[in-house]
N, C-alpha and C. Protein backbone atom coordinates (compact mmCIF):
# COMPACT_ATOMS: atom_id res chain seq x y z
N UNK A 1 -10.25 -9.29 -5.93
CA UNK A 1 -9.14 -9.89 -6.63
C UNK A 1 -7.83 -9.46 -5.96
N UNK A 2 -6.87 -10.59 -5.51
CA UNK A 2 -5.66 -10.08 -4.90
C UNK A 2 -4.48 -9.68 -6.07
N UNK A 3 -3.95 -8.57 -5.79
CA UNK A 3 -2.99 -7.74 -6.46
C UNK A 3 -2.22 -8.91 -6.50
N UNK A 4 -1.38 -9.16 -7.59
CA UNK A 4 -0.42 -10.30 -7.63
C UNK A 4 1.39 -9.27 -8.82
N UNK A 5 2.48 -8.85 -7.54
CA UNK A 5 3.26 -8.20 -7.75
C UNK A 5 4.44 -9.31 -7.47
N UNK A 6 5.72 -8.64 -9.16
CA UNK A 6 6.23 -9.71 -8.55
C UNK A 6 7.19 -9.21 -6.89
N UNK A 7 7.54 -10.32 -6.39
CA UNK A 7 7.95 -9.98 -5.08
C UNK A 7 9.48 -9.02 -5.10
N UNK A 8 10.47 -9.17 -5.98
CA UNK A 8 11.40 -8.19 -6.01
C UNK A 8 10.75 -6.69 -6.25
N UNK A 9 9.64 -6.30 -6.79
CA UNK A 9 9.23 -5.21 -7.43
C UNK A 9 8.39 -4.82 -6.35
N UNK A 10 7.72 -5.66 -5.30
CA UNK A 10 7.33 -4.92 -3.86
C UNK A 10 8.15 -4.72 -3.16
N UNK A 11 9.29 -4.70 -2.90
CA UNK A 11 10.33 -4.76 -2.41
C UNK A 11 11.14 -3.30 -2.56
N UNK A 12 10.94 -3.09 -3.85
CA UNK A 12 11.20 -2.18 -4.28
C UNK A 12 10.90 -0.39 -4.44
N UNK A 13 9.39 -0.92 -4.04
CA UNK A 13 8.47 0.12 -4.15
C UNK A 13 8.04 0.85 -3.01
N UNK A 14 7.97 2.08 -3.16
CA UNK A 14 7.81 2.68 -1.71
C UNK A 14 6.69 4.13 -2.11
N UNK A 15 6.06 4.11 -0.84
CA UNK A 15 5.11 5.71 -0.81
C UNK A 15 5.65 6.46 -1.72
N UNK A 16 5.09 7.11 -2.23
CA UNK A 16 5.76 8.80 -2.61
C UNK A 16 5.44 9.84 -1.58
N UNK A 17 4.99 9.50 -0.71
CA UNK A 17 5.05 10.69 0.48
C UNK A 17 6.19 10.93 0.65
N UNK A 18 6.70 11.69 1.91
CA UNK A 18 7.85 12.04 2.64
C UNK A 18 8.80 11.08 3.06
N UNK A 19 8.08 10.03 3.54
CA UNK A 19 9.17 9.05 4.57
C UNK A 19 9.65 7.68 3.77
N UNK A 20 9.06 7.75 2.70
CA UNK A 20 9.30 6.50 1.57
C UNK A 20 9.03 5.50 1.66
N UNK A 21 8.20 5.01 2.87
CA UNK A 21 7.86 3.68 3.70
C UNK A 21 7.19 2.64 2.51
N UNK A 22 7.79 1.61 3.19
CA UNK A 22 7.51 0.55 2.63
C UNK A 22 5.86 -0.32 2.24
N UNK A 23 5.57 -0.90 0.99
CA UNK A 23 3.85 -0.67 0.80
C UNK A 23 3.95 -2.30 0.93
N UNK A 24 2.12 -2.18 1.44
CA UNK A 24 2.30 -3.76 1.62
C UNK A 24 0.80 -3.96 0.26
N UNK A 25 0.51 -5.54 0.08
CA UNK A 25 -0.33 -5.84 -0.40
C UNK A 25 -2.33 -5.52 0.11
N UNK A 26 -3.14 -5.08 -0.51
CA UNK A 26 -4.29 -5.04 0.11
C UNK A 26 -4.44 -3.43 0.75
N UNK A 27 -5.74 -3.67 1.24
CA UNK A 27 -6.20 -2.12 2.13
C UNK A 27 -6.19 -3.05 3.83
N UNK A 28 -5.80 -2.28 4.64
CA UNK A 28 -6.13 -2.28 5.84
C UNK A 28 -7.14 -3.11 6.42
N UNK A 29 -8.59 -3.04 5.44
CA UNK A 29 -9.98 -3.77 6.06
C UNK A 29 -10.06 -5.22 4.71
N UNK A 30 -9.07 -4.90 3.65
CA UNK A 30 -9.62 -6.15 2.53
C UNK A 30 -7.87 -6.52 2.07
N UNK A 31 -7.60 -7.28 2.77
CA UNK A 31 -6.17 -7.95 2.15
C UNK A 31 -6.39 -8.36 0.74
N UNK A 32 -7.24 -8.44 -0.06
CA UNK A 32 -7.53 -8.90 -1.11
C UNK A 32 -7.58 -7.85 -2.15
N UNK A 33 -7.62 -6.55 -1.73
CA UNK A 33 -8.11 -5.46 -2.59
C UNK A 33 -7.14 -5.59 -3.71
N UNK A 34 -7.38 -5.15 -4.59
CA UNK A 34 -6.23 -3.93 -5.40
C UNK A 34 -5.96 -2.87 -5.45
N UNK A 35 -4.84 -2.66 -4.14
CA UNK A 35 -4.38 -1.81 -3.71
C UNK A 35 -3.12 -2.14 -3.16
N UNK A 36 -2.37 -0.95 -2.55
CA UNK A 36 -0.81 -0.92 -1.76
C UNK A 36 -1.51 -0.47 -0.95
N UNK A 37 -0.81 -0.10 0.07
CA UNK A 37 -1.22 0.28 1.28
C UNK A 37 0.59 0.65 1.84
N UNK A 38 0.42 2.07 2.43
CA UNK A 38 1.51 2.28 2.88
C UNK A 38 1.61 1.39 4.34
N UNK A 39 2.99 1.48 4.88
CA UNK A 39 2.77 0.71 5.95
C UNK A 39 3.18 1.89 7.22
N UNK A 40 3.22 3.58 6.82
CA UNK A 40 3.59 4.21 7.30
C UNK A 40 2.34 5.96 7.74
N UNK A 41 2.49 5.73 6.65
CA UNK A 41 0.89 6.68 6.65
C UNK A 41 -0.45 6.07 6.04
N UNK A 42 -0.71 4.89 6.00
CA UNK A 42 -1.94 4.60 5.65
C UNK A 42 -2.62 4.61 4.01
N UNK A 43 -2.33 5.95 3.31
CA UNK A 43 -2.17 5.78 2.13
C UNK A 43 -2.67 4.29 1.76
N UNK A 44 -4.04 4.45 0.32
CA UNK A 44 -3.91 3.40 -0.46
C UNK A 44 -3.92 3.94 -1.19
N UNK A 45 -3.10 3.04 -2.44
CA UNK A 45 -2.88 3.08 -3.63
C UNK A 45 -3.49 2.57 -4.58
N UNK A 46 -4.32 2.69 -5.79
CA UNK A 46 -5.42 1.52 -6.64
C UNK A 46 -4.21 0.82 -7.36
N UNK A 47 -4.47 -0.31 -7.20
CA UNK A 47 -3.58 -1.00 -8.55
C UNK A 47 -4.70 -1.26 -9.88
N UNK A 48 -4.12 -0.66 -10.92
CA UNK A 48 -4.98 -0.77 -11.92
C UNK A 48 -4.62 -1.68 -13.16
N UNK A 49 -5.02 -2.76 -13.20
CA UNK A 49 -4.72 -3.53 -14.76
C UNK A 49 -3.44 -4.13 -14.38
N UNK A 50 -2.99 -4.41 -13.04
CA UNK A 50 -1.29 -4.94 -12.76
C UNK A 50 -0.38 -3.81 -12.40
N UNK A 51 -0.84 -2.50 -12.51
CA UNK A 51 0.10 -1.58 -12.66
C UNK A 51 -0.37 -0.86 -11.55
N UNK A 52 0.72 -0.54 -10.70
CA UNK A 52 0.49 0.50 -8.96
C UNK A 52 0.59 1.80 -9.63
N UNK A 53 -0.69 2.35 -9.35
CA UNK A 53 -0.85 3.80 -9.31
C UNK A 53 -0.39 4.58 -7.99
N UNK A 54 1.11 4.83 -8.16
CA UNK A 54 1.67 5.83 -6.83
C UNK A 54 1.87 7.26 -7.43
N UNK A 55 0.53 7.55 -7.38
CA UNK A 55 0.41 9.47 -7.12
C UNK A 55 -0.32 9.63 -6.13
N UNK A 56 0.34 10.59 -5.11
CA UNK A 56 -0.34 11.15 -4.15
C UNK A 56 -2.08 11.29 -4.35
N UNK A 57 -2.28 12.18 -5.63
CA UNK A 57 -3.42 12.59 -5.97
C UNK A 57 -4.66 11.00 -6.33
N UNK A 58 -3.82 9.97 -6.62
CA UNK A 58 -4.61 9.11 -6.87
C UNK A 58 -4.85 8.19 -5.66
N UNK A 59 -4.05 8.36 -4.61
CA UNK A 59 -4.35 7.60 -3.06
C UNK A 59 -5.38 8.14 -2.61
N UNK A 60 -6.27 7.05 -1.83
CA UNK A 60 -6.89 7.03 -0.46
C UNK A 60 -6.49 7.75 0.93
N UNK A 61 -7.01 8.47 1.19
CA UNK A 61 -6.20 8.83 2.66
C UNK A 61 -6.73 8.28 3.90
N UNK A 62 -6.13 7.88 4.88
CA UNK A 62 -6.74 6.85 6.31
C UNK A 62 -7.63 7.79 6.43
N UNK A 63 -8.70 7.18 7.45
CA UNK A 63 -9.53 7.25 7.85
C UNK A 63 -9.85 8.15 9.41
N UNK A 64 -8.49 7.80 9.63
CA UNK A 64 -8.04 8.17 10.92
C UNK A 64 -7.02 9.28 10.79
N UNK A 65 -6.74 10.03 11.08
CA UNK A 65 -5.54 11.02 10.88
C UNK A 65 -4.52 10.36 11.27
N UNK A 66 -4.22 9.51 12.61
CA UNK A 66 -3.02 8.69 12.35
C UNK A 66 -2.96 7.31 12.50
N UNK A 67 -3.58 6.91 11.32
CA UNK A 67 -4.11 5.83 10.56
C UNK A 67 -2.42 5.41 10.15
N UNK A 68 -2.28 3.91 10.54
CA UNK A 68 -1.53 2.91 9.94
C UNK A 68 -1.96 2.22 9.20
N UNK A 69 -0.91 1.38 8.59
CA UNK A 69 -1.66 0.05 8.19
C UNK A 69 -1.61 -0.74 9.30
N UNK A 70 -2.69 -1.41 9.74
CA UNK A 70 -2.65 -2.02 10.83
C UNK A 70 -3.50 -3.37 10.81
N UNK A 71 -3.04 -4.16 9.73
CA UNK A 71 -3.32 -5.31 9.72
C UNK A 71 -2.60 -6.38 10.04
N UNK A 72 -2.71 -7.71 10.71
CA UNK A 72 -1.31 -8.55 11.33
C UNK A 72 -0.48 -8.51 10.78
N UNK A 73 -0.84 -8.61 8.90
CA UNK A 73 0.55 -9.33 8.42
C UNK A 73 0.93 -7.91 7.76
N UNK A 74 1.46 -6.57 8.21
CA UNK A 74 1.80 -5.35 7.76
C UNK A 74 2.68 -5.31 8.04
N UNK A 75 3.82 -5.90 8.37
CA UNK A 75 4.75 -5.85 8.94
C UNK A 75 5.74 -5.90 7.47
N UNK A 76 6.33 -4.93 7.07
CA UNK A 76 7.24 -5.03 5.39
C UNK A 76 7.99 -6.22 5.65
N UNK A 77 8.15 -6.51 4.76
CA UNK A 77 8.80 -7.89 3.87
C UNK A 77 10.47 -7.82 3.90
N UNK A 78 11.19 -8.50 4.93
CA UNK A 78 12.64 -8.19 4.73
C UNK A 78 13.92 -8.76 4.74
């Protein structure tokens, strides 16, 4: 099921890591997920019930140690 945010409120929203980077829609391997996905450290986020769960403790961590998001369309919204 694709996360459906409204678009000012992704816009808005950023990692809670360090660098505040900008989150895109989907995981890395499933554009469809329900999830954020940082576009800076990799980080996913679950979206649960409509609502982005951004706690560190509740993210995914890449796979890769320096894991992007690295899907074509990752490029933040601007």
């Amino acid at each position: 099921m694709t996360v459906k945010l409204d678009e000012r409120l992704l816009d808005i929203l950023a990692c809670p890591a360090e660098d505040h980077a900008p989150l895109i829609v989907g995981r890395p391997d499933d554009a469809d997920a329900d999830a954020l996905t940082c576009t800076s450290c990799g980080r996913v986020y679950p979206v649960r019930d409509g609502i982005p769960v951004l706690l560190l403790d509740e993210a995914s961590e890449p796979s890769q140690p320096d894991a992007k998001a690295s899907r074509p369309d990752a490029e933040p919204k601007g």
